[in-house]
Structures are given as structure tokens and as C-alpha cells.
Protein backbone atom coordinates (compact mmCIF):
# COMPACT_ATOMS: atom_id res chain seq x y z
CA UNK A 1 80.84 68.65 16.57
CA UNK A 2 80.44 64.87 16.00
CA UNK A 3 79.25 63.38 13.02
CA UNK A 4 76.20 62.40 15.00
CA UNK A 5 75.45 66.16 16.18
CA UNK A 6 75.56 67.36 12.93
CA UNK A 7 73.25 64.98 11.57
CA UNK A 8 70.77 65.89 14.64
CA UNK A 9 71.53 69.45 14.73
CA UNK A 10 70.58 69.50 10.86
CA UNK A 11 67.19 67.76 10.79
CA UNK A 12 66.30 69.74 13.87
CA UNK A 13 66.60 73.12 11.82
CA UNK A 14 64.56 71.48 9.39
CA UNK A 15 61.89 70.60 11.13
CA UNK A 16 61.69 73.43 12.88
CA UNK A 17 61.79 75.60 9.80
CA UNK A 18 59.05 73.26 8.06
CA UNK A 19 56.72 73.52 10.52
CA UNK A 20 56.73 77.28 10.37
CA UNK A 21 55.58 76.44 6.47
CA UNK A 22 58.70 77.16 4.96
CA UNK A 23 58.26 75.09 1.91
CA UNK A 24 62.04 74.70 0.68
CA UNK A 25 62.86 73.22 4.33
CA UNK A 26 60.14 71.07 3.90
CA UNK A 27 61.14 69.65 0.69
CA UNK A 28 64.53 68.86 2.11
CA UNK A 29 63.44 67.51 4.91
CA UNK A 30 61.28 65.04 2.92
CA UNK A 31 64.28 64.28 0.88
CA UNK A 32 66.29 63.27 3.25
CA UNK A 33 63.87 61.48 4.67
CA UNK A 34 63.08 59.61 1.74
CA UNK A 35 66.89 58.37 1.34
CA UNK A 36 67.25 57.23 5.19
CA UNK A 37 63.83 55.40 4.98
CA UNK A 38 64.05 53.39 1.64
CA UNK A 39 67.35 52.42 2.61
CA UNK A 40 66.70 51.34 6.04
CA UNK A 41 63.47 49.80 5.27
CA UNK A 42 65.33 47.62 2.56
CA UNK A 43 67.08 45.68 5.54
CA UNK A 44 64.16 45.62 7.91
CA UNK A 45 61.19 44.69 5.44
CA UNK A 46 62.70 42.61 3.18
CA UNK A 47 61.21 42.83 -0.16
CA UNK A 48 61.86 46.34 -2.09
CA UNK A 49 58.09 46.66 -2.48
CA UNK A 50 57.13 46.44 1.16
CA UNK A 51 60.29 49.40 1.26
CA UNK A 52 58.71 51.07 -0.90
CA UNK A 53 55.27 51.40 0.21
CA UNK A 54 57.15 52.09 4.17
CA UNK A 55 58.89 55.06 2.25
CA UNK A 56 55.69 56.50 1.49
CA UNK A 57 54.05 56.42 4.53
CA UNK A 58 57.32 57.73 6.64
CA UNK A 59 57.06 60.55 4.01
CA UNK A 60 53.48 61.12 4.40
CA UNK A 61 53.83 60.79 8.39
CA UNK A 62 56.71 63.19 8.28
CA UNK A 63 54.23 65.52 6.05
CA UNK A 64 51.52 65.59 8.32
CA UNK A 65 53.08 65.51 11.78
CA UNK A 66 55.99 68.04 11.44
CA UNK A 67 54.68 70.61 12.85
CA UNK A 68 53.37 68.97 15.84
CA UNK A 69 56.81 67.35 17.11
CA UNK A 70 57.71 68.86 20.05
CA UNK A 71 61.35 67.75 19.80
CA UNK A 72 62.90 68.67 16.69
CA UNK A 73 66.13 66.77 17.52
CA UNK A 74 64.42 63.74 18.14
CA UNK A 75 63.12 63.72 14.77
CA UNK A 76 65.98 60.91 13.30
CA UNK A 77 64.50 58.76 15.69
CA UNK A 78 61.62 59.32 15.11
CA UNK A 79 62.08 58.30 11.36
CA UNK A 80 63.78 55.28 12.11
CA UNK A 81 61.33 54.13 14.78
CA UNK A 82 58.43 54.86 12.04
CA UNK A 83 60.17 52.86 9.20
CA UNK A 84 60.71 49.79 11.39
CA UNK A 85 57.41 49.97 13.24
CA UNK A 86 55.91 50.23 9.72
CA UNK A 87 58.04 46.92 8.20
CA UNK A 88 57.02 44.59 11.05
CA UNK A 89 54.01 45.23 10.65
CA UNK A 90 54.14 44.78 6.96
CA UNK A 91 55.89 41.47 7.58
CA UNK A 92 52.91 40.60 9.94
CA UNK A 93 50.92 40.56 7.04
CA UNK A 94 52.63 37.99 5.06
CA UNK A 95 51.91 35.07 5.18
CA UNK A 96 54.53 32.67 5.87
CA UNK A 97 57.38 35.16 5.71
CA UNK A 98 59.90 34.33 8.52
CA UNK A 99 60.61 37.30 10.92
CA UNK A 100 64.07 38.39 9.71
CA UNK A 101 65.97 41.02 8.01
CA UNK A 102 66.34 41.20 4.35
CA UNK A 103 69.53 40.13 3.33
CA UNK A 104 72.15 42.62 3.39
CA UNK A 105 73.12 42.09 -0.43
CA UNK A 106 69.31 42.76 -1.31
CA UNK A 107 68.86 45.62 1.49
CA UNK A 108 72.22 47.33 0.51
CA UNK A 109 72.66 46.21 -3.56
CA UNK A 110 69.26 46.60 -4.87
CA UNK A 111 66.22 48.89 -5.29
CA UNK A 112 64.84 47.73 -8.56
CA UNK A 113 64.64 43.85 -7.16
CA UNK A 114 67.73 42.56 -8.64
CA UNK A 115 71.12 42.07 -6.58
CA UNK A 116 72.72 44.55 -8.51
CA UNK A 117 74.99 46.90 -6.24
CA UNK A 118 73.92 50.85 -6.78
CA UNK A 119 76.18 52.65 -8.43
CA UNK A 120 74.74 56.43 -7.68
CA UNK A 121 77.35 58.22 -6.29
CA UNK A 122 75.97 60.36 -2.89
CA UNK A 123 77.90 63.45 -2.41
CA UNK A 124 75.46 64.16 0.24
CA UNK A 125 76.68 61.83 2.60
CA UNK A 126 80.61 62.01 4.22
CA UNK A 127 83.47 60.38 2.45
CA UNK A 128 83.67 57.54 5.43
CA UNK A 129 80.40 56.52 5.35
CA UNK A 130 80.42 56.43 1.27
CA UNK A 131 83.94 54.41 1.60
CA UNK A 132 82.01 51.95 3.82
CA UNK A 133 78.88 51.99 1.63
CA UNK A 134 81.66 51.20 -1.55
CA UNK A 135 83.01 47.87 0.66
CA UNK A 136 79.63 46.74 0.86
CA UNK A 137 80.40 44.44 -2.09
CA UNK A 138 82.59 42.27 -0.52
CA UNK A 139 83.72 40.58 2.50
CA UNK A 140 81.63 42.84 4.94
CA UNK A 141 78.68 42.11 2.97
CA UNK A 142 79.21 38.19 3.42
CA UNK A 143 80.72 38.91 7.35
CA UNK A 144 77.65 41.43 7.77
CA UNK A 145 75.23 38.48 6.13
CA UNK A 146 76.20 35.68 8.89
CA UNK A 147 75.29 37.94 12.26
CA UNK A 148 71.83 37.25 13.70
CA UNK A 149 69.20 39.52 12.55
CA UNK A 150 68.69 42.13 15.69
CA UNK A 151 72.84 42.22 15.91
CA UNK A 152 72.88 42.72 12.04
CA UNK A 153 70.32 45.99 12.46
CA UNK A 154 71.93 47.33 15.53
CA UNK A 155 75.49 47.37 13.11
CA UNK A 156 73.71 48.88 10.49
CA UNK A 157 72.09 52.04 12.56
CA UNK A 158 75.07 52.45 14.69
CA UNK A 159 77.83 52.13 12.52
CA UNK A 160 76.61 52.64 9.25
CA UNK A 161 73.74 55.11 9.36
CA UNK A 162 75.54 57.14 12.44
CA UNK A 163 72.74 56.33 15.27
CA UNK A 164 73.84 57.12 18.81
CA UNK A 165 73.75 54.66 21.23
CA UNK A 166 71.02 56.09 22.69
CA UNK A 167 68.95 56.30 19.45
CA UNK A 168 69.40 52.70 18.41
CA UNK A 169 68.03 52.11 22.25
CA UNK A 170 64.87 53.96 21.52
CA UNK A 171 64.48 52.24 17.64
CA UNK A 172 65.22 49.05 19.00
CA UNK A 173 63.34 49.32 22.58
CA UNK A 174 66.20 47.89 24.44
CA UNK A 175 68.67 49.22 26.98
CA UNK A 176 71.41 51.33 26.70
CA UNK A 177 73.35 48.68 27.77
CA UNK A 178 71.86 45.53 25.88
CA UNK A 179 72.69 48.03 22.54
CA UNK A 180 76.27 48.07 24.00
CA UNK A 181 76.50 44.55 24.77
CA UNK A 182 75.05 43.13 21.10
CA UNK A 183 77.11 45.68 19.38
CA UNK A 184 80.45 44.56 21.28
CA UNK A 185 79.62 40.57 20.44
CA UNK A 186 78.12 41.86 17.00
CA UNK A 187 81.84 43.41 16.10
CA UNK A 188 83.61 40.41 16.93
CA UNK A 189 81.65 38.12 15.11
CA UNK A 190 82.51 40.58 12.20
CA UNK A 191 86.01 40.20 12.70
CA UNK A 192 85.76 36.53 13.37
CA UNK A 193 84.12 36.30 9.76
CA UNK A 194 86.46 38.80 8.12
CA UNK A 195 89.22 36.69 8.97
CA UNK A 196 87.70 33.39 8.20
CA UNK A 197 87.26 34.97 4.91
């Protein structure tokens, strides 16, 4: 079983144990979907107090809609889709605030404001993705910093937060295909900046 279908397969049973009421699931499940929301919202919103306030209402979403979703292992997607929904239209509301990502040294580094990198260790999470998490520091941070916005979000759900293809599709709205093709160009710009580094 993939990474991917284990992730899936996982929420799935919690859902569908939550919205039977059992209270435990439901407490993991909203833990869970607390870490994948504040971090993902941190690149999408930009500011850790628009993140924030997204975290709270994909938690309080999750809360009151889990026991009508009819697909239980759609439910990752349907998180993400929430969380980024929820950030453009918080950066909708500000005035003057250009329509990008948060940088990926603030989205990645900092929850208290500060460019500080997080040093929590998450035991949760597989060794690969906390190896990758660990290089954020560096040149992948910088590489990661100089792709275009949508590229820069497609890398981060597909590669670093374990999105299939077809999920980052139905986050993003695009194709199948157009997810393919930015990812491709989006890994060789990363490699073109890794080595210019």
C-alpha cells in the first residue's frame, strides 16, 4: 500500500468512525486535521493569523459536516480544498495584499510570526517526509522560494504533503494533465535552482 493509500485509507476510517459519534475518532480526526490545515494554510494565506483563523474554521467545518460526507476517502481533499477556498477568500479581504503564496520560509519556518524554523520533532509523520521537512532550511527553501506561486503549491501538495495527482487536480481545479505538466516544469526549475545554488 502506497504512502498515499495509507494516508486515505486512514482518514476514511476516521471519518467513518466519527460520524457514528465515536468521540476518540473524532478527536483524532480533528487533530490531524488541525496539523494538515495550519500548515497548508501557512503557504496559501500568507500571514500566520489569517492560518490561524482558516484552522479554525476547517476544524469547525470538519466538526459539523462529518457525518454527512458521503465519501469518507475523499475527505483529504476535502480538507485541502476547504483550507485554500477559505485563504483566498481571506486574501480577498485585504486590502492591497497581492494574490500570492506566503513565502515558503514564513509558511514552512514559522507559526509564532517570526522566521524561526520549528524545531518540534513529528513522529507522526514518515521518516522521508520529516527528512524533507528537516532540508527545508536550506537550498530547497531558496530553490522552492523562486517557482511561481501555483507551481510552488502544486510541489508542496504533491510532493511534500503526499497528494495524488488526482487530488491536487480537484484542490487546484485544473486537469489531470495541467497538474502533470506544472509539476514536470515545476521540478526542473528546482533543479535548475539547486544547481545554480
Amino acid at each position: 500500500m502506497s504512502r498515499d493509500d495509507a494516508a486515505r485509507a486512514e482518514y476514511a476510517g476516521l471519518v467513518t468512525q466519527a460520524a457514528t459519534g465515536d468521540r476518540d475518532a473524532m478527536e483524532r480526526l480533528l487533530m490531524r486535521a488541525q496539523e494538515v490545515a495550519y500548515r497548508f494554510s501557512l503557504l496559501v494565506c500568507g500571514h500566520p493569523e489569517d492560518a490561524e483563523d482558516v484552522m479554525q474554521d476547517a476544524l469547525l467545518q470538519t466538526y459539523r459536516h462529518v457525518r454527512g460526507i458521503e465519501q469518507p476517502g475523499a475527505f483529504r481533499t476535502w480538507l485541502y480544498t476547504t483550507v485554500r477556498n477559505a485563504c483566498l477568500m481571506k486574501r480577498r479581504r485585504r486590502v492591497g495584499e497581492p494574490a500570492e503564496f506566503v513565502s515558503v520560509e514564513q509558511g514552512i519556518g514559522a507559526m509564532d510570526g517570526t522566521n524561526a524554523p520549528i524545531d518540534v520533532a513529528d513522529t507522526t509523520r514518515p521518516a522521508d517526509q520529516r527528512l524533507i521537512d528537516a532540508g527545508m532550511d536550506g537550498r530547497l527553501r531558496d530553490a522552492l522560494e523562486k517557482l511561481p506561486p501555483s507551481y510552488r503549491m502544486i510541489v508542496v501538495m504533491r510532493e511534500m504533503e503526499g497528494l495524488s495527482t488526482h487530488e491536487v487536480a480537484t484542490v487546484t481545479r485544473l486537469s489531470e494533465a495541467n497538474v502533470k505538466t506544472r509539476l514536470h516544469r515545476a521540478r526542473l526549475m528546482l533543479r535548475r535552482h539547486l544547481e545554480d545554488a
